[in-house]
Protein backbone atom coordinates (compact mmCIF):
# COMPACT_ATOMS: atom_id res chain seq x y z
CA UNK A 1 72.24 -86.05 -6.15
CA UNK A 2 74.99 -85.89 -9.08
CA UNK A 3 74.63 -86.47 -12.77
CA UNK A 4 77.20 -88.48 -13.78
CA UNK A 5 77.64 -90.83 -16.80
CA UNK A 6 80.30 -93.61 -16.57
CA UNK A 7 81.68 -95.37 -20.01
CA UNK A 8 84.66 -98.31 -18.82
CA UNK A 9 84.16 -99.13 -22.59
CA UNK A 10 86.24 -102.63 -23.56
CA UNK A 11 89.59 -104.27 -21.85
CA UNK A 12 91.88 -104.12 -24.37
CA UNK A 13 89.76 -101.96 -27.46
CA UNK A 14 91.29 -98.89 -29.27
CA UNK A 15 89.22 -96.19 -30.34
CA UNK A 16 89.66 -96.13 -33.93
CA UNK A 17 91.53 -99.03 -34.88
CA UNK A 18 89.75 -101.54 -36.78
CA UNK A 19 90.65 -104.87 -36.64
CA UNK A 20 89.58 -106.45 -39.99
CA UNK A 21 90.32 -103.14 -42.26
CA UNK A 22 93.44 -101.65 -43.57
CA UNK A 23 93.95 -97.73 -43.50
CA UNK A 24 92.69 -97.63 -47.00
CA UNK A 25 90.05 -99.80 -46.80
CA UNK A 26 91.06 -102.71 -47.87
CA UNK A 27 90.39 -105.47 -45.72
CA UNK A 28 93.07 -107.58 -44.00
CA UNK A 29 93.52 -111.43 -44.41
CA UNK A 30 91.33 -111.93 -41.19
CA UNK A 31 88.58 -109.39 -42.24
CA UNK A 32 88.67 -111.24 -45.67
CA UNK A 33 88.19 -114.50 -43.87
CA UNK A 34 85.87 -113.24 -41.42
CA UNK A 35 83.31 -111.77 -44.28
CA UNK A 36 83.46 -115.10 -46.66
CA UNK A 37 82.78 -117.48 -43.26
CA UNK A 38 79.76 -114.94 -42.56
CA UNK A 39 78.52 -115.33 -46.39
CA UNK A 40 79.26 -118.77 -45.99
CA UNK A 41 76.79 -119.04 -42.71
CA UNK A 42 74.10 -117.05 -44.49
CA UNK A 43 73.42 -118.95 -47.81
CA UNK A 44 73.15 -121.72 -45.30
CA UNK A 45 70.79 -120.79 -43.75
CA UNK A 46 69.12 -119.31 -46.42
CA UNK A 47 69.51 -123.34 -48.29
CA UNK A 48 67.76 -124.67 -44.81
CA UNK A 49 65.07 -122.22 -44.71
CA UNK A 50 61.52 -124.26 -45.92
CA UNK A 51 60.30 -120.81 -47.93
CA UNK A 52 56.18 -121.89 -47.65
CA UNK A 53 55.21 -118.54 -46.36
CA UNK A 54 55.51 -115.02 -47.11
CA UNK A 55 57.68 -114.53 -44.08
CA UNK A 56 59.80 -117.33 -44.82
CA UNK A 57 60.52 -116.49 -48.09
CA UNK A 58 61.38 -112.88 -47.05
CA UNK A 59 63.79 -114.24 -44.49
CA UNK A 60 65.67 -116.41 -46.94
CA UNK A 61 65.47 -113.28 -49.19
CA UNK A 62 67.04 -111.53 -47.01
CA UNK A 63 69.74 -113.83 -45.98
CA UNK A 64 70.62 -114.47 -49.46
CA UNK A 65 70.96 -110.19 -49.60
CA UNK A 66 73.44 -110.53 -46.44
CA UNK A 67 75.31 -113.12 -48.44
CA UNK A 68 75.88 -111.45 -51.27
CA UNK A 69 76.52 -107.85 -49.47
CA UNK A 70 79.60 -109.87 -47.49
CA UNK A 71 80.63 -111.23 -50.77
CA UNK A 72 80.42 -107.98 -52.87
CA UNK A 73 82.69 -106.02 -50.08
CA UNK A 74 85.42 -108.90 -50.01
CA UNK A 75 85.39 -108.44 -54.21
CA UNK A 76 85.51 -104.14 -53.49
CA UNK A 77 88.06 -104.86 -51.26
CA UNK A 78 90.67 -106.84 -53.25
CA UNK A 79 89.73 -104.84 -56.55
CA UNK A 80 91.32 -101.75 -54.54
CA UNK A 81 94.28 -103.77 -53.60
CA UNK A 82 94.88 -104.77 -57.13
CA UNK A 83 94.26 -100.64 -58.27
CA UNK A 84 96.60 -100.08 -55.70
CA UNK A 85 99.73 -102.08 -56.37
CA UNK A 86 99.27 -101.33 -60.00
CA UNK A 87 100.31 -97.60 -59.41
C-alpha cells in the first residue's frame, strides 16, 4: 500500500495570479465591480431580514459588517490609485 496525495487543482487557474487585484493592490475594474455587487447583495439582505430575535438581529448585523467591509476595500483601493498617479 502507497501513500500518495494527488492535487489536479483547477482547469485553467494560475498559482498566484489574482484575478480581481492589481500587483499593487489596487483592484481592477472587475474586482471593483465584483466587491460593490457583493455590498450591494448584502445590505439587501440585511433590508429583508425581519430583526425580532437576537439571532436575527445579529445576522443583519453582520451582513451590514460584510457590506461595509466590501465597501471600505473598494474606497482603500482607489485612494491608492489616486496616491499613486499623483507621484
Amino acid at each position: 500500500m502507497t501513500n500518495e496525495i494527488y492535487h489536479h487543482g483547477i482547469i485553467g487557474m494560475k498559482w498566484g495570479v489574482r484575478r480581481y487585484q492589481n500587483k499593487d493592490g489596487t483592484l481592477t475594474p472587475k474586482g471593483r465591480a465584483k466587491l460593490l455587487d457583493s455590498a450591494r447583495k448584502y445590505e439587501a439582505k440585511a433590508n429583508t431580514s425581519v430583526a425580532t430575535n437576537y439571532l436575527a438581529r445579529s445576522r443583519k448585523a453582520k451582513l451590514t459588517q460584510k457590506a461595509k467591509e466590501a465597501r471600505n476595500e473598494v474606497r482603500r483601493s482607489d485612494l491608492a490609485k489616486s496616491r499613486k498617479s499623483k507621484k
